[in-house]
C-alpha atoms as a PDB file:
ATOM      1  CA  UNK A   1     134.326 236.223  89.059  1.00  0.00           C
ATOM      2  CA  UNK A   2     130.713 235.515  88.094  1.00  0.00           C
ATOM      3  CA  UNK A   3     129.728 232.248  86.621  1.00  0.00           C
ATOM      4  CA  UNK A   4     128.518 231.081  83.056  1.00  0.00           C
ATOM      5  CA  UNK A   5     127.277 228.786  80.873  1.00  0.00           C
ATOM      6  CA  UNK A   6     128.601 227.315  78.499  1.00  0.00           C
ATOM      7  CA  UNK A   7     127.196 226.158  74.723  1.00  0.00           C
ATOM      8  CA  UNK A   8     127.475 222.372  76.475  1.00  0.00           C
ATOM      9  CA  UNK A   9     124.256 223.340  78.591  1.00  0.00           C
ATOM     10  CA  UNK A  10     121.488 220.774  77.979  1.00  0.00           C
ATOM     11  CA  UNK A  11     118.792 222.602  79.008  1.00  0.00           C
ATOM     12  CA  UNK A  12     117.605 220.780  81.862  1.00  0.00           C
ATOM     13  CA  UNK A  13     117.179 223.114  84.586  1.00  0.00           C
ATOM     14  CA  UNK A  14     119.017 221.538  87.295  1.00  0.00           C
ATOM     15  CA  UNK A  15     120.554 224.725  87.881  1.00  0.00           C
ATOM     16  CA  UNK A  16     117.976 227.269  88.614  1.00  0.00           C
ATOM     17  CA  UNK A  17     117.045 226.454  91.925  1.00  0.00           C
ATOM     18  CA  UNK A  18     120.363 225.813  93.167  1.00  0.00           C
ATOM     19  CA  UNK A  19     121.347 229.583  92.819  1.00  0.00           C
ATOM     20  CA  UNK A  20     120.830 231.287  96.318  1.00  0.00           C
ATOM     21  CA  UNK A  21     120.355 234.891  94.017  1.00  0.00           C
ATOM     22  CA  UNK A  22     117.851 233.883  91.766  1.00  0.00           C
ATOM     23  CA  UNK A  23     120.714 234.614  89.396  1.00  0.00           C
ATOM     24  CA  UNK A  24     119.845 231.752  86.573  1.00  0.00           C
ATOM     25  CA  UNK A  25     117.298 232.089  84.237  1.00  0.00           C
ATOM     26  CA  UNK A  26     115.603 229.920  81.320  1.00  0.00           C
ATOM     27  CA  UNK A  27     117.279 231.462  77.896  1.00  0.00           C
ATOM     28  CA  UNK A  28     116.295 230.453  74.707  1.00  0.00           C
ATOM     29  CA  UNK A  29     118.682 227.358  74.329  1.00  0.00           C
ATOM     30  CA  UNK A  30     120.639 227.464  77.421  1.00  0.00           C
ATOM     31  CA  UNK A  31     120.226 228.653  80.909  1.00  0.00           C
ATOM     32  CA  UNK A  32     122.075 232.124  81.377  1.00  0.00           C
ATOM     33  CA  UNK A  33     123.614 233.990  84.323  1.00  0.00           C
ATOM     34  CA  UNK A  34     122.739 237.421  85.243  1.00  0.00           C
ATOM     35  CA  UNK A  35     126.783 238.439  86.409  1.00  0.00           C
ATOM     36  CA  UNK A  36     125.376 241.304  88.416  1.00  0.00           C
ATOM     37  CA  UNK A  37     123.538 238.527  90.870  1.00  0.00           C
ATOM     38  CA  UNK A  38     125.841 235.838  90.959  1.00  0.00           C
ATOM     39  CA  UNK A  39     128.112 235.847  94.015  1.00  0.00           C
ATOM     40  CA  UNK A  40     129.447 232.791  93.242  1.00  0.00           C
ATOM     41  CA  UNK A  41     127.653 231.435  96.655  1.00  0.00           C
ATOM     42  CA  UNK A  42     129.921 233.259  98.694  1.00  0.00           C
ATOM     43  CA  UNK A  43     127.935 233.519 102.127  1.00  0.00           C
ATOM     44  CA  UNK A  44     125.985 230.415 100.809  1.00  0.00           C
ATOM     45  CA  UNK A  45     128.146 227.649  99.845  1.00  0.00           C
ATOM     46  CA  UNK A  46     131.956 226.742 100.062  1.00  0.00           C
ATOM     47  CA  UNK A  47     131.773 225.534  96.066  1.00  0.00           C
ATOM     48  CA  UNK A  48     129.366 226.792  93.213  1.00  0.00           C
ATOM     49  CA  UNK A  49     126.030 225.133  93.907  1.00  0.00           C
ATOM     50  CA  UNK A  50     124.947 225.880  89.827  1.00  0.00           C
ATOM     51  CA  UNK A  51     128.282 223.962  88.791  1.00  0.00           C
ATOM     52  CA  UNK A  52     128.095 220.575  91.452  1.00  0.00           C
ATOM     53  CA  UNK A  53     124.591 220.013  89.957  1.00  0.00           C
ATOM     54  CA  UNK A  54     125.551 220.870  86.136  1.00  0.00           C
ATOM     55  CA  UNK A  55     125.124 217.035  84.289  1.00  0.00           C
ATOM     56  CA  UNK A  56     127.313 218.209  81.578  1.00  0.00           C
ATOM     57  CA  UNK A  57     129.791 220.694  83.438  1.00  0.00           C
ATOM     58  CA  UNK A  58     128.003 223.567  81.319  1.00  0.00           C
ATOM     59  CA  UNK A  59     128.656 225.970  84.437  1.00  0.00           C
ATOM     60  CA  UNK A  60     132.220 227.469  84.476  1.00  0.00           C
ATOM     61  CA  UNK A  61     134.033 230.771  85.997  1.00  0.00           C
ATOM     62  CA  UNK A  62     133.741 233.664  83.676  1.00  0.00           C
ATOM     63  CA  UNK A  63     137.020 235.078  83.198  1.00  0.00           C
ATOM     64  CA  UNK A  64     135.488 238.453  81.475  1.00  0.00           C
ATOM     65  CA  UNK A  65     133.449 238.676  85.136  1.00  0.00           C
ATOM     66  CA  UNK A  66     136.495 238.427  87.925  1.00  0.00           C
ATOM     67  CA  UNK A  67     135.640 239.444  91.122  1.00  0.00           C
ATOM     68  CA  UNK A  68     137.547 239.340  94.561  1.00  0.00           C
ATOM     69  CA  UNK A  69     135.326 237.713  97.691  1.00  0.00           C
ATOM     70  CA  UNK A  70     135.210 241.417  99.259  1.00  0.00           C
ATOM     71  CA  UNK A  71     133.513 242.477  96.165  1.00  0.00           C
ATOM     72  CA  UNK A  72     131.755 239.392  95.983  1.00  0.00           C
ATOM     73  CA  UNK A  73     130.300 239.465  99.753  1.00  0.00           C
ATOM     74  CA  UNK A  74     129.098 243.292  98.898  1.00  0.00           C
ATOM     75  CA  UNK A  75     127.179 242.346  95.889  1.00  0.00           C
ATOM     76  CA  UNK A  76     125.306 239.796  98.264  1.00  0.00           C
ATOM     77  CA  UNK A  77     124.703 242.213 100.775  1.00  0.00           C
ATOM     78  CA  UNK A  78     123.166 244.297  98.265  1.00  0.00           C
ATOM     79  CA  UNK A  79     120.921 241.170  97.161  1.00  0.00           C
ATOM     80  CA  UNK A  80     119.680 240.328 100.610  1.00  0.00           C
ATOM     81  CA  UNK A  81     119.382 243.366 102.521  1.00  0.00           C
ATOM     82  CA  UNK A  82     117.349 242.175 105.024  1.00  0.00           C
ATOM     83  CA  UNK A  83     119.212 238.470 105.575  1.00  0.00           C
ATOM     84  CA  UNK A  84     120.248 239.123 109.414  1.00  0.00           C
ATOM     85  CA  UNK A  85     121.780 235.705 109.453  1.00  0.00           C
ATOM     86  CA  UNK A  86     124.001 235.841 106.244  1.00  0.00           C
ATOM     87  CA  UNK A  87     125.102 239.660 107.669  1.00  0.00           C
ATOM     88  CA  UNK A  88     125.980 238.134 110.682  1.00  0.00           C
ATOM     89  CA  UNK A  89     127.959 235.617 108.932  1.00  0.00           C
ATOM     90  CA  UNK A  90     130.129 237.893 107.078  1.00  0.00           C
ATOM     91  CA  UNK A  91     130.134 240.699 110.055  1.00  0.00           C
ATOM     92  CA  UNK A  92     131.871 237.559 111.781  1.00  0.00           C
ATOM     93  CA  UNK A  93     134.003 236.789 109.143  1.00  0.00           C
ATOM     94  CA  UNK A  94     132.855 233.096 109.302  1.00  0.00           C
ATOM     95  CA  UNK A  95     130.700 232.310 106.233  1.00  0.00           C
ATOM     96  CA  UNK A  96     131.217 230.060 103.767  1.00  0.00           C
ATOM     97  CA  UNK A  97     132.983 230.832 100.555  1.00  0.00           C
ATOM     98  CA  UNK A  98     135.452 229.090  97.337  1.00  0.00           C
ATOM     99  CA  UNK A  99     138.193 231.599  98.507  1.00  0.00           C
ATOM    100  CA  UNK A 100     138.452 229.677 101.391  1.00  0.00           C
ATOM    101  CA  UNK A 101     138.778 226.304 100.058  1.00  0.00           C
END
């Protein structure tokens, strides 16, 4: 399931450079997320990066966007086809992910 965010979003950009796909971008009152990037940090992070620096908890799971983490680790294949390390990591099976929480 891809992230969003919310109406609450104050603008502030925290965000942005959080996102290990470039998936967040500057909208014109919020920040938005592109669903086909966001891998909800599977391979990156064990929680969602966007939503532990969110001041206002603007950054929530999009429901219309669910995804399972074998779709999810695909999608950041795709995104990083030349990351040896994060291709090891799933190729292992030992990569970080919210599934695994």
């Amino acid at each position: 399931m891809a992230m969003k965010i919310v109406e609450e979003c104050i603008n502030c950009g925290a965000c942005e450079p959080e996102c290990p796909n470039q998936a967040i971008t500057a909208g014109d009152d919020i920040y938005l997320i592109d669903p086909e990037k966001c891998t909800e940090c599977v391979g990156f992070n064990d929680d969602y990066a966007c939503q532990a620096v969110c001041p206002v908890e603007a950054c929530q799971r999009d429901p219309e966007n669910e995804e399972t983490e074998e779709q999810l680790v695909a999608k950041a294949l795709k995104l990083h086809p030349d990351d040896a390390e994060l291709k090891g990591k799933f190729d292992s099976g030992n990569f970080p992910s919210v599934f695994r929480k």
